[in-house]
Protein backbone atom coordinates (compact mmCIF):
# COMPACT_ATOMS: atom_id res chain seq x y z
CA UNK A 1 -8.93 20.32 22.85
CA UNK A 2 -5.85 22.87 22.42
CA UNK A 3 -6.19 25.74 19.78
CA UNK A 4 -4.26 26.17 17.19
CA UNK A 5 -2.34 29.19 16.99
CA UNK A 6 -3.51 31.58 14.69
CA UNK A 7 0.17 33.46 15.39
CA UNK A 8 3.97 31.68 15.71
CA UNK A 9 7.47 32.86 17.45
CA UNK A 10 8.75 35.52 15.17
CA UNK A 11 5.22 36.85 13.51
CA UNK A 12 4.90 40.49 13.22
CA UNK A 13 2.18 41.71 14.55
CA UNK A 14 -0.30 44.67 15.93
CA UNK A 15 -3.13 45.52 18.29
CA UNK A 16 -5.95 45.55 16.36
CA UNK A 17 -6.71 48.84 17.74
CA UNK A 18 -3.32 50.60 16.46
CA UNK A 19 -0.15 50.72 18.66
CA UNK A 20 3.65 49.97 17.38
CA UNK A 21 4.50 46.90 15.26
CA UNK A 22 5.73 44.03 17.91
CA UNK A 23 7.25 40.44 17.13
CA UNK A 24 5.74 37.24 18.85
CA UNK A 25 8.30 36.16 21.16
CA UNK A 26 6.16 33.25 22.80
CA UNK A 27 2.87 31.19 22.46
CA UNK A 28 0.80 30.28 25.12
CA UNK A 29 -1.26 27.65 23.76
CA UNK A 30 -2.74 26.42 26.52
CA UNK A 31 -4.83 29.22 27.70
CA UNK A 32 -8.41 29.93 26.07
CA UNK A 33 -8.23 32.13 24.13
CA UNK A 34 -4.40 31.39 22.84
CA UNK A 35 -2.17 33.86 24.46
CA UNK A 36 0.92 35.47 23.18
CA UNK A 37 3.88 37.16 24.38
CA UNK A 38 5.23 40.12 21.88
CA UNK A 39 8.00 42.43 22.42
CA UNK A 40 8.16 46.08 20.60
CA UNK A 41 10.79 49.20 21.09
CA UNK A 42 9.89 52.15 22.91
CA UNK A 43 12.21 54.23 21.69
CA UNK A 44 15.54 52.61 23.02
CA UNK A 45 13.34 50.46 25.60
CA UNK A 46 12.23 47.22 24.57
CA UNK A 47 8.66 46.42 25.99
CA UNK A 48 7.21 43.25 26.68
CA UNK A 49 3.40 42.54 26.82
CA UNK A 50 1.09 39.56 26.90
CA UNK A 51 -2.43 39.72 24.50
CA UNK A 52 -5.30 37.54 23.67
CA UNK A 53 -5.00 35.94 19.91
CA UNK A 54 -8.36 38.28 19.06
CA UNK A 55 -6.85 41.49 20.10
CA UNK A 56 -4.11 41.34 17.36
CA UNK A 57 -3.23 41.38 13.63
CA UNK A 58 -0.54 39.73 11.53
CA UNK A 59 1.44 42.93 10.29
CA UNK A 60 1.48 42.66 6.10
CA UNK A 61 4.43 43.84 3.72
CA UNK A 62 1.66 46.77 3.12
CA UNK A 63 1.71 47.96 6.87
CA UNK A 64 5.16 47.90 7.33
C-alpha cells in the first residue's frame, strides 16, 4: 500500500533540524518512507536535495 504524502509540489518546507526554507519541487511516493525533492537558494545558487518525509517540517506563516 502507497503512503500518502504528508507534503505536495509547492509546500514550503524545512529540515527539522534547522537549515534554509526550501519548496517541494517533487514527490516520490513510491519509496518507504515518502521521499521528496526540495529546492532552496544558496545565495544566488539554487540547490537541489532529496529528504525522507520524517526529516522535514511544513514551514508556517509564523516561521517565515
Amino acid at each position: 500500500m502507497a503512503n500518502k504524502p504528508k507534503f505536495k509540489v509547492g509546500s514550503k518546507v524545512m529540515l527539522n533540524s534547522g537549515g534554509p526554507k526550501m519548496s517541494v519541487s517533487s514527490v516520490d511516493k513510491g519509496d518507504d518512507p515518502v521521499h521528496y525533492w526540495c529546492q532552496w537558494f544558496a545565495g544566488k545558487k539554487l540547490e537541489r536535495g532529496r529528504f525522507p518525509e520524517d526529516s522535514l517540517d511544513e514551514v508556517t506563516e509564523g516561521d517565515e
